[in-house]
C-alpha atoms as a PDB file:
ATOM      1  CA  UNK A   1      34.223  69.922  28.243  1.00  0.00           C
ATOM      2  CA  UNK A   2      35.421  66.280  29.387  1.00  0.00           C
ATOM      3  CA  UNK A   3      32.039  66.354  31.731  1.00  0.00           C
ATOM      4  CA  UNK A   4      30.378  66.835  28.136  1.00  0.00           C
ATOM      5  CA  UNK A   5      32.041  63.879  26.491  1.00  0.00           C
ATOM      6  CA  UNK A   6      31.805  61.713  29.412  1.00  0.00           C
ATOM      7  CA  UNK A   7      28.007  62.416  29.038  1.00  0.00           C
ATOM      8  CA  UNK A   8      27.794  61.734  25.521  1.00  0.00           C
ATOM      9  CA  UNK A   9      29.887  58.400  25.941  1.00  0.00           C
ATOM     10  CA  UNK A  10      27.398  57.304  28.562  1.00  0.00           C
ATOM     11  CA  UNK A  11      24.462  58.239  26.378  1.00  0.00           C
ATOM     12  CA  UNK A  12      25.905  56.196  23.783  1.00  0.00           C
ATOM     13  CA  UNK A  13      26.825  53.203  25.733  1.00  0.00           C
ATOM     14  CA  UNK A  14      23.241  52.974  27.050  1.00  0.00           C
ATOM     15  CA  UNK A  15      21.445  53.147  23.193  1.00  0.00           C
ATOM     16  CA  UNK A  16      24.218  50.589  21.868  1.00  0.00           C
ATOM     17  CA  UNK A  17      22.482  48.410  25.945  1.00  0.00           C
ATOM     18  CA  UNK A  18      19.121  49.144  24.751  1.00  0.00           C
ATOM     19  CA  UNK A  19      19.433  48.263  21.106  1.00  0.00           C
ATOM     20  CA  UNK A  20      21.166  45.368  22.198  1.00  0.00           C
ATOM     21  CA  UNK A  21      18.201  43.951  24.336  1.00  0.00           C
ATOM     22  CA  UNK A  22      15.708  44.910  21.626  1.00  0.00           C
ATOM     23  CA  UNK A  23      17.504  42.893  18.912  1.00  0.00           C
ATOM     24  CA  UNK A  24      17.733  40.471  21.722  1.00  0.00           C
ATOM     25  CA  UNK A  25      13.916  40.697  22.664  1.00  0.00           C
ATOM     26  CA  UNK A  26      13.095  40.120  18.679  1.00  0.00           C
ATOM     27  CA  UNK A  27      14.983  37.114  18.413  1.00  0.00           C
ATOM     28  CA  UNK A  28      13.690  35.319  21.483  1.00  0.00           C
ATOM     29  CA  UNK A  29      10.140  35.945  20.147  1.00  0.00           C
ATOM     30  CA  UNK A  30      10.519  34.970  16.864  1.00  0.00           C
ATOM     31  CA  UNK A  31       7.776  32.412  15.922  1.00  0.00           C
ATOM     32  CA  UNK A  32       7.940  30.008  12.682  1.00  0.00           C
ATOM     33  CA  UNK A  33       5.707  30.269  10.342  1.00  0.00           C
ATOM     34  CA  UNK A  34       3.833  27.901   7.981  1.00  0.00           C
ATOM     35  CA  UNK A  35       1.612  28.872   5.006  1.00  0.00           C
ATOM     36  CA  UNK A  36       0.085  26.409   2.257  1.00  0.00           C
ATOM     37  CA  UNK A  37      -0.610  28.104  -1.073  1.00  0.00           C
ATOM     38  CA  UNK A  38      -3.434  25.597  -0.953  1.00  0.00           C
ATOM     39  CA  UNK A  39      -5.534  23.280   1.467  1.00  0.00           C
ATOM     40  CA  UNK A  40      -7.263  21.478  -0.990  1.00  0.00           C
ATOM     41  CA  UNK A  41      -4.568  19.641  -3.245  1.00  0.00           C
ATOM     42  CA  UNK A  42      -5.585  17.092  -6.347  1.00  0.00           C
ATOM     43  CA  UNK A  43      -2.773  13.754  -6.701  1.00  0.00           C
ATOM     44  CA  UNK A  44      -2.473  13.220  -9.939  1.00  0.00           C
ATOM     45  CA  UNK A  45      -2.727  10.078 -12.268  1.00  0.00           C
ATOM     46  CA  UNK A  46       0.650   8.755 -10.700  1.00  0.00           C
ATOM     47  CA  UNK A  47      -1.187   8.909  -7.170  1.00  0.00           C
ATOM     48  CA  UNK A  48       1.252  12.133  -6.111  1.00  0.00           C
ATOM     49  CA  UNK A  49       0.130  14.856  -4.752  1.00  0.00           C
ATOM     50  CA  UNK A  50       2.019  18.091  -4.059  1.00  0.00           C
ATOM     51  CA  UNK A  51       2.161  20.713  -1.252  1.00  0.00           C
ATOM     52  CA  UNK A  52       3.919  23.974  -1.925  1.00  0.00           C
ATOM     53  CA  UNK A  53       3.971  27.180   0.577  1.00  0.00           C
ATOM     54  CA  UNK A  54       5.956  29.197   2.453  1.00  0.00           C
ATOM     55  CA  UNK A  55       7.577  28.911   6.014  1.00  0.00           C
ATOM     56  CA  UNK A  56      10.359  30.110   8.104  1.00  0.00           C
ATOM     57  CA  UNK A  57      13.300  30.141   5.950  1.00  0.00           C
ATOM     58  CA  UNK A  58      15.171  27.036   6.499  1.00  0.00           C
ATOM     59  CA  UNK A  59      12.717  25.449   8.224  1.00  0.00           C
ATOM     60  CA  UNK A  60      12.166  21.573   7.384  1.00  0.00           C
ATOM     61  CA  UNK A  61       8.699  20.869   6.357  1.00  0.00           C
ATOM     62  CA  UNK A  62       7.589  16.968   6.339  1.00  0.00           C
ATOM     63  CA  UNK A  63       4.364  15.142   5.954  1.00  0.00           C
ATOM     64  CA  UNK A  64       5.391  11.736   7.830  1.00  0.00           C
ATOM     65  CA  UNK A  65       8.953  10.883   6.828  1.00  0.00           C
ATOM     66  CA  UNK A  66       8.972  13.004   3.575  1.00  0.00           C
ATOM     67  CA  UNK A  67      10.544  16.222   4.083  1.00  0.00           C
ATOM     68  CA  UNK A  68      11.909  19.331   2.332  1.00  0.00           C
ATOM     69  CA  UNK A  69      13.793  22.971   3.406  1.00  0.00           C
ATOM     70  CA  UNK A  70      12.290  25.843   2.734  1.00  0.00           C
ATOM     71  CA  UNK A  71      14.787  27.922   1.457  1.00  0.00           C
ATOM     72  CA  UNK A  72      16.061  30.922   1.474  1.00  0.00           C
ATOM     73  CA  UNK A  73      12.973  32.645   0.486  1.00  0.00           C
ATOM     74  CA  UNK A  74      11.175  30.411   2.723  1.00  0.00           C
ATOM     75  CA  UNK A  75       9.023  28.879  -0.205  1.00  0.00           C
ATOM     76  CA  UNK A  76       8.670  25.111  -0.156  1.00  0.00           C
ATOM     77  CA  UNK A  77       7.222  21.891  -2.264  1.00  0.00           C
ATOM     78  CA  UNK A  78       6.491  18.708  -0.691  1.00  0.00           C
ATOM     79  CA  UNK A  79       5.925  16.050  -2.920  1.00  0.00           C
ATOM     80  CA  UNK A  80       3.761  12.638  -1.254  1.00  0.00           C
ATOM     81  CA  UNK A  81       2.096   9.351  -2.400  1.00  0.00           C
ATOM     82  CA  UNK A  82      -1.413   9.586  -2.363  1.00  0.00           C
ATOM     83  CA  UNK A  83      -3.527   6.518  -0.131  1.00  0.00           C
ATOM     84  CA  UNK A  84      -6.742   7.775   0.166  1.00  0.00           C
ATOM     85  CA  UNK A  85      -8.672  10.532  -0.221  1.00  0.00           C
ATOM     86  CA  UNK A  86      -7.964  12.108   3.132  1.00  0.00           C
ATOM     87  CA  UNK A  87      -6.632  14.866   5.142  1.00  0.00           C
ATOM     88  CA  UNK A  88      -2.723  14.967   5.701  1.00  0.00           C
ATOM     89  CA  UNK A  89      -0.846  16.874   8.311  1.00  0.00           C
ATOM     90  CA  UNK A  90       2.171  19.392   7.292  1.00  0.00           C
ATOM     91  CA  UNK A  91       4.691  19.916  10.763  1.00  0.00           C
ATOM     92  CA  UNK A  92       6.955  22.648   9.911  1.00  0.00           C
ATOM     93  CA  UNK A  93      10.334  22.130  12.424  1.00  0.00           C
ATOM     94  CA  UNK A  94      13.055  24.389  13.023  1.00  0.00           C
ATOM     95  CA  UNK A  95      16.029  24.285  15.707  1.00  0.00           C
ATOM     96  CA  UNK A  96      14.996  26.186  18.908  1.00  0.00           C
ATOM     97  CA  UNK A  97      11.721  27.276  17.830  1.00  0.00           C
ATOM     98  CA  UNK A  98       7.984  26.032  18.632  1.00  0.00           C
ATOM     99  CA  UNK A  99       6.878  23.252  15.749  1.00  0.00           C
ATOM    100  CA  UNK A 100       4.351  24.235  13.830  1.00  0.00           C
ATOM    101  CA  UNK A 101       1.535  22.274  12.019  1.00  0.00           C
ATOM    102  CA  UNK A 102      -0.817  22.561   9.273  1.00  0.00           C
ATOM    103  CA  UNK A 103      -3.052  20.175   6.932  1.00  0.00           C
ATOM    104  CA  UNK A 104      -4.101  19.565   3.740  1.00  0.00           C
ATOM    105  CA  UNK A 105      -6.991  18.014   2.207  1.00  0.00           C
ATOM    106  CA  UNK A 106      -6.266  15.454  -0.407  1.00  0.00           C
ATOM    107  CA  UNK A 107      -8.103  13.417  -3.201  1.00  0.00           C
ATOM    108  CA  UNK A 108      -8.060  11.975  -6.275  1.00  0.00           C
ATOM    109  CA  UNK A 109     -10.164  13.246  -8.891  1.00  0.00           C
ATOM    110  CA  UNK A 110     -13.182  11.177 -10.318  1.00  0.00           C
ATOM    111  CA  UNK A 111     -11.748  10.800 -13.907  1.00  0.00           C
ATOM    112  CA  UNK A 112      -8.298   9.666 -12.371  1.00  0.00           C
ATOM    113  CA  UNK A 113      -9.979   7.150 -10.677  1.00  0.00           C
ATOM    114  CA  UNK A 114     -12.209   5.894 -13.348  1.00  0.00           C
ATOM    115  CA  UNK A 115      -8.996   5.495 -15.617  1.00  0.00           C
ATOM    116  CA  UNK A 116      -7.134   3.425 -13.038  1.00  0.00           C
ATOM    117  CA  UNK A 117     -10.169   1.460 -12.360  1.00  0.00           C
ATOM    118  CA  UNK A 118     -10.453   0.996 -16.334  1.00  0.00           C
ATOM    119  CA  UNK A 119      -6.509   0.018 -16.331  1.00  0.00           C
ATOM    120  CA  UNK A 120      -6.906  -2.493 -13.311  1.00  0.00           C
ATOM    121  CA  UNK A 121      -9.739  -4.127 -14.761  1.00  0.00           C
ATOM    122  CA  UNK A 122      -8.139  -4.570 -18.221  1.00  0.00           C
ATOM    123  CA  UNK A 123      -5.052  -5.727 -16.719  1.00  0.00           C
ATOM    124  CA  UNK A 124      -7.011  -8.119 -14.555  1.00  0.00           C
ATOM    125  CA  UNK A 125      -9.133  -9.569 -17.339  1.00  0.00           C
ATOM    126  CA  UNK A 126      -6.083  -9.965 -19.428  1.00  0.00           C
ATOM    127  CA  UNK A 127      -4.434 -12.130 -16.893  1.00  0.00           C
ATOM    128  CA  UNK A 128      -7.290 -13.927 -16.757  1.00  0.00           C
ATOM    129  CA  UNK A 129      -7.093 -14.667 -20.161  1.00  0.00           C
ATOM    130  CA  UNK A 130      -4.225 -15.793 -20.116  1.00  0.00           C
ATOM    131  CA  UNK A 131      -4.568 -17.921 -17.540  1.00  0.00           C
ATOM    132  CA  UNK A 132      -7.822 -19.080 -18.763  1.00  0.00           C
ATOM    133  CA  UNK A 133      -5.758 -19.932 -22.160  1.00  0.00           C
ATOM    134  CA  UNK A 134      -3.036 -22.116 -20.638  1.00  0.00           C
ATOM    135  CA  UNK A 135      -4.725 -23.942 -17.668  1.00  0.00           C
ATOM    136  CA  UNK A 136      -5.852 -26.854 -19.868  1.00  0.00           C
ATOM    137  CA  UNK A 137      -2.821 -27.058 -21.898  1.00  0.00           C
ATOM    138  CA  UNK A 138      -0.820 -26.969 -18.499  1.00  0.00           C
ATOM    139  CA  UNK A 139      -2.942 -29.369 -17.283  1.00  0.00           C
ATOM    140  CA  UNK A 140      -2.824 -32.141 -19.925  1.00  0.00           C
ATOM    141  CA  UNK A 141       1.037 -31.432 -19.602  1.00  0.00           C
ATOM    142  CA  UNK A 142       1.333 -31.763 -15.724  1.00  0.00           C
ATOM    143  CA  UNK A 143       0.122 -35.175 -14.259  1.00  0.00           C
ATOM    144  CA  UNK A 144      -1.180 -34.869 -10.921  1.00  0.00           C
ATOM    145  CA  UNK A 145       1.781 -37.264 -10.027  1.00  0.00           C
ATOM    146  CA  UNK A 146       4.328 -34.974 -11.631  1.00  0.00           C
ATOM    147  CA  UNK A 147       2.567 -32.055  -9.414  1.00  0.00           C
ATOM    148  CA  UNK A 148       2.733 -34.687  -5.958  1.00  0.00           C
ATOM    149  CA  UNK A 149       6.163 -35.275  -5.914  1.00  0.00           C
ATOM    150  CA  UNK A 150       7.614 -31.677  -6.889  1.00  0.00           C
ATOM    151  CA  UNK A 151       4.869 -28.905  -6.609  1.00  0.00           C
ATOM    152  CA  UNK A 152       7.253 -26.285  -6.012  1.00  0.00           C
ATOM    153  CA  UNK A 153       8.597 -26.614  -9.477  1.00  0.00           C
ATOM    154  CA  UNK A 154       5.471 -25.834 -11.356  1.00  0.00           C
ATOM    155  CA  UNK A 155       4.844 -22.918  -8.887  1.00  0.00           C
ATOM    156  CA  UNK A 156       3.327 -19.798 -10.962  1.00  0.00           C
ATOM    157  CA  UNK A 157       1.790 -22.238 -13.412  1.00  0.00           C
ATOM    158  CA  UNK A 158      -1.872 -21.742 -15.054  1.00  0.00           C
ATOM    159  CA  UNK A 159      -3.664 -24.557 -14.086  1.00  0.00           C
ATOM    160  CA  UNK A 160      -7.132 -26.512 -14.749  1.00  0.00           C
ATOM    161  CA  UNK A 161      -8.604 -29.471 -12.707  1.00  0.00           C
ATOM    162  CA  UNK A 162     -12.225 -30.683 -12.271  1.00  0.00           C
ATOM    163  CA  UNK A 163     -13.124 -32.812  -9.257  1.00  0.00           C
ATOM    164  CA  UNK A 164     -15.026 -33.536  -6.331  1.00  0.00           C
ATOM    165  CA  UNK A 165     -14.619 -31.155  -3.164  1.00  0.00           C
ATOM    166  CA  UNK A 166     -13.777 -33.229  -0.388  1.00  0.00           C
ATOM    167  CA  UNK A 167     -13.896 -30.753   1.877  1.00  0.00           C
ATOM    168  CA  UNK A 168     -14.885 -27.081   1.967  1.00  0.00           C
ATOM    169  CA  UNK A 169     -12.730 -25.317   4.719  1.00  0.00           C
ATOM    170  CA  UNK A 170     -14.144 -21.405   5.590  1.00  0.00           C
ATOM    171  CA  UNK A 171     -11.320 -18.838   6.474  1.00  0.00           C
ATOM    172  CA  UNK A 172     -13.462 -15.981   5.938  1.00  0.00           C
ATOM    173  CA  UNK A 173     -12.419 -13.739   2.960  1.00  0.00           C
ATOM    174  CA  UNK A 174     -10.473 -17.103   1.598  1.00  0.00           C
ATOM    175  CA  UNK A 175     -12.146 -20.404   1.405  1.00  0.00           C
ATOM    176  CA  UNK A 176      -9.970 -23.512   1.257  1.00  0.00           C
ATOM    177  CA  UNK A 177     -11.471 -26.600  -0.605  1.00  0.00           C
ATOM    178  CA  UNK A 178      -9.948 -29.866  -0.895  1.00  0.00           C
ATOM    179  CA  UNK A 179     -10.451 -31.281  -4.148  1.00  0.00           C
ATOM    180  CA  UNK A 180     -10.147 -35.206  -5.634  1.00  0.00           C
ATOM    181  CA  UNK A 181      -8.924 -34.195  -9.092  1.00  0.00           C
ATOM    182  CA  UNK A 182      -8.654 -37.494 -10.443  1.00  0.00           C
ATOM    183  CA  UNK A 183     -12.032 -39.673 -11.054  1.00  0.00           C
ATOM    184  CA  UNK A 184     -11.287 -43.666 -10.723  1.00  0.00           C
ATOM    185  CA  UNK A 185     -14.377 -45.129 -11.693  1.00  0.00           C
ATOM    186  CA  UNK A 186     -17.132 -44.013  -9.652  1.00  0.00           C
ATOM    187  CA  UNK A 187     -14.601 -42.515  -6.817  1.00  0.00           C
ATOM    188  CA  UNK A 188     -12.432 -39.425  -6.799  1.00  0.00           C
ATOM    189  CA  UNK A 189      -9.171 -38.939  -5.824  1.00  0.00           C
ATOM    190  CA  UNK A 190      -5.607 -37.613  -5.611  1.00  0.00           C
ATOM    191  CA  UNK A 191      -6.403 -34.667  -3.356  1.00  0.00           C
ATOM    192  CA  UNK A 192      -5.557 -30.712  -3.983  1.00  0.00           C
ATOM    193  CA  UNK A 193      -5.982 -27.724  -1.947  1.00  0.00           C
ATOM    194  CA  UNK A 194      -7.571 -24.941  -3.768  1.00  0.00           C
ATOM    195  CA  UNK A 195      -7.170 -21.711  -2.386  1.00  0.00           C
ATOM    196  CA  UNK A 196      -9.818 -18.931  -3.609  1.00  0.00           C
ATOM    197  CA  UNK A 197     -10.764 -15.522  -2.274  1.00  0.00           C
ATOM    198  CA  UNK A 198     -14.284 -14.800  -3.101  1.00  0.00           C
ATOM    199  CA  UNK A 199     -17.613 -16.334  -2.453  1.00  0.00           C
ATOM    200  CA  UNK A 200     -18.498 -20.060  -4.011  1.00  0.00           C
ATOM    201  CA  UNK A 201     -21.364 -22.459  -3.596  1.00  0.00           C
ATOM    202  CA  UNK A 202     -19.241 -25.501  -4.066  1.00  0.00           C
ATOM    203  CA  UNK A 203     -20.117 -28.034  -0.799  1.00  0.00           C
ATOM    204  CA  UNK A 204     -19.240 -31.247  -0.051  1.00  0.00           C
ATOM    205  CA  UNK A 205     -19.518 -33.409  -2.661  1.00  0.00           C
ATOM    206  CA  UNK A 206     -19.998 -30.766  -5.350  1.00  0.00           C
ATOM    207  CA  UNK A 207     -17.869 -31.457  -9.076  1.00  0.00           C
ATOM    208  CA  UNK A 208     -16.088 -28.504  -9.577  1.00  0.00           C
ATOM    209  CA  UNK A 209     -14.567 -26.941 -12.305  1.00  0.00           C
ATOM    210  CA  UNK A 210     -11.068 -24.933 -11.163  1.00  0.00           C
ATOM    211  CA  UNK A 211      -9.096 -22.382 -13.272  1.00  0.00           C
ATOM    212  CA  UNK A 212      -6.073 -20.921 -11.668  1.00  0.00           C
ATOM    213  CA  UNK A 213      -2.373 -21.109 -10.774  1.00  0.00           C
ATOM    214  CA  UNK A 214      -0.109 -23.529  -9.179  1.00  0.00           C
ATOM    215  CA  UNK A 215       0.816 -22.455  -5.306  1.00  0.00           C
ATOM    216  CA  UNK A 216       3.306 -25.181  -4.881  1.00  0.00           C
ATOM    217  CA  UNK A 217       3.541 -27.043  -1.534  1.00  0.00           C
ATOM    218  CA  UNK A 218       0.396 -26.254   0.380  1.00  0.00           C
ATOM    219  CA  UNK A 219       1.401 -27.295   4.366  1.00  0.00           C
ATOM    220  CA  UNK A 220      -1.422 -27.101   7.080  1.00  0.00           C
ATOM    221  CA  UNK A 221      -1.645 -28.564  10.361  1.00  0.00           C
ATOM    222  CA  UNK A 222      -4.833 -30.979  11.121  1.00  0.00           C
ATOM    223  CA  UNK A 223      -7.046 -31.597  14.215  1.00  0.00           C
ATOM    224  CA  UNK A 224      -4.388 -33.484  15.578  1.00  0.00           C
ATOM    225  CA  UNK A 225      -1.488 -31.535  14.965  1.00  0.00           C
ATOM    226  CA  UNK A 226       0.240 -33.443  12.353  1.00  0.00           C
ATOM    227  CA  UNK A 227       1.392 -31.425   9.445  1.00  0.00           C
ATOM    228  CA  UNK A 228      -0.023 -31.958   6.352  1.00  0.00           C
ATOM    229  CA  UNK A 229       1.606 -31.325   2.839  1.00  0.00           C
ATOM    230  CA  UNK A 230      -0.459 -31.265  -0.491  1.00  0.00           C
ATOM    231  CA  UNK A 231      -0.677 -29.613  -3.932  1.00  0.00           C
ATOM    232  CA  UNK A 232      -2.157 -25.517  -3.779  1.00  0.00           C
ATOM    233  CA  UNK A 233      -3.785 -24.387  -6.595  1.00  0.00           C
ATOM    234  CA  UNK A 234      -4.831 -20.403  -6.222  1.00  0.00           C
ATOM    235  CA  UNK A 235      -8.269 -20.218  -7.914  1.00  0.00           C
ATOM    236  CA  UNK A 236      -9.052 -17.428  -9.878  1.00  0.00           C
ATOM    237  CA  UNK A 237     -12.523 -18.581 -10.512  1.00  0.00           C
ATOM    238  CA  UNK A 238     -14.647 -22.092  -9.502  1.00  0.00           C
ATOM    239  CA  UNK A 239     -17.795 -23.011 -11.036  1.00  0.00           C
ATOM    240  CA  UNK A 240     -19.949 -25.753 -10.093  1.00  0.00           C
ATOM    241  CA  UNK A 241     -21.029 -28.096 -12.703  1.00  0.00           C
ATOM    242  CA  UNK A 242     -22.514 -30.857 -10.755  1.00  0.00           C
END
């Protein structure tokens, strides 16, 4: 009889070893998981886009420094700014186990775009409007001796000058033009730096026609290395009238 429970116990001891090393087994080869509910993903007119899915429970799901849990379900959403219409990757992380990775494919839709375009260009010509409206007021109000000796001060201002370009510097995507501003019989001078980003056909010698804003104290170095210090005007437009 005791040869019959000593059996039994032995029996049992070895199922409690073997379940043991299966539960054991299934947790070593646990693998995390990632699924998106979908690859293709719209951002919307706030240029967000969201991600939503399900992983690993508790796993931390992150597209760059954004990042979520899944919870306990596993399910997820990732919410990201949109930059481009582009493909994003999704890296699922989770403490002892393999990373995991996934991606996305992102872009705005057409009729998004076209309304931001729309609002950008409104907003833009507005500006322009505006500063269109109060260069030549500004201008009449703000000698260029007032804008020598403190140009810093009338920083932000809309502005208007027409002169003679002294000089047309090109810096590629910006071209810097130094202007004489003030006409003293048949010379110009009193000499501005007008900063514009665009294309112009103003040359050397060229009357010019600026509308803009004042930059303040415009410093630049010459040949020689001395520093020079001068008005800025940013140009948002420059038309040649001479």
């Amino acid at each position: 009889m005791k040869k019959g429970i000593g059996i039994m116990l032995l029996g049992f001891v070895l199922l409690l070893a073997a379940c043991g090393s299966n539960e054991k087994q299934a947790e070593t080869s646990d693998k995390l998981t990632i699924q998106l509910d979908e690859k293709n993903v719209t951002a919307d007119a706030n240029d967000i886009f969201t991600v939503t899915g399900k992983a690993t429970p508790g796993a931390t799901i992150s597209i760059g420094d954004v990042s979520v849990d899944a919870n306990k379900k596993g399910k997820f959403e990732l919410m990201h700014v949109y930059e481009s219409d582009k493909s994003y990757e999704i890296m699922a992380n989770k403490k002892d186990l393999a990373e995991v990775r996934a991606t996305v494919h992102v872009k705005k839709s057409a009729a998004v775009k076209d309304a931001q375009k729309e609002q950008e260009q409104t907003a833009k010509d507005k500006a322009q409007k505006e500063v269109t409206e109060n260069a030549k007021p500004n201008a009449a109000k703000i000698s260029f001796a007032m804008l020598n000796g403190n140009p810093d001060k009338y920083a932000r201002e809309s502005y208007y000058l027409k002169g003679q370009v002294a000089e047309v510097i090109d810096g590629g995507a910006t071209k810097y033009l130094k202007v004489n501003m003030t006409q003293d019989g048949g010379t110009w001078k009193d000499t501005v730096m007008v900063i514009y980003t665009g294309t112009t056909e103003a040359k050397k010698g060229a009357i010019v026609e600026v509308y803009g804003t004042i930059y303040g104290t415009y410093a630049f170095d010459d040949a020689n290395g001395k520093t020079i210090a001068m008005p800025g005007i940013t140009a948002s437009s420059i038309s040649v009238v001479e």
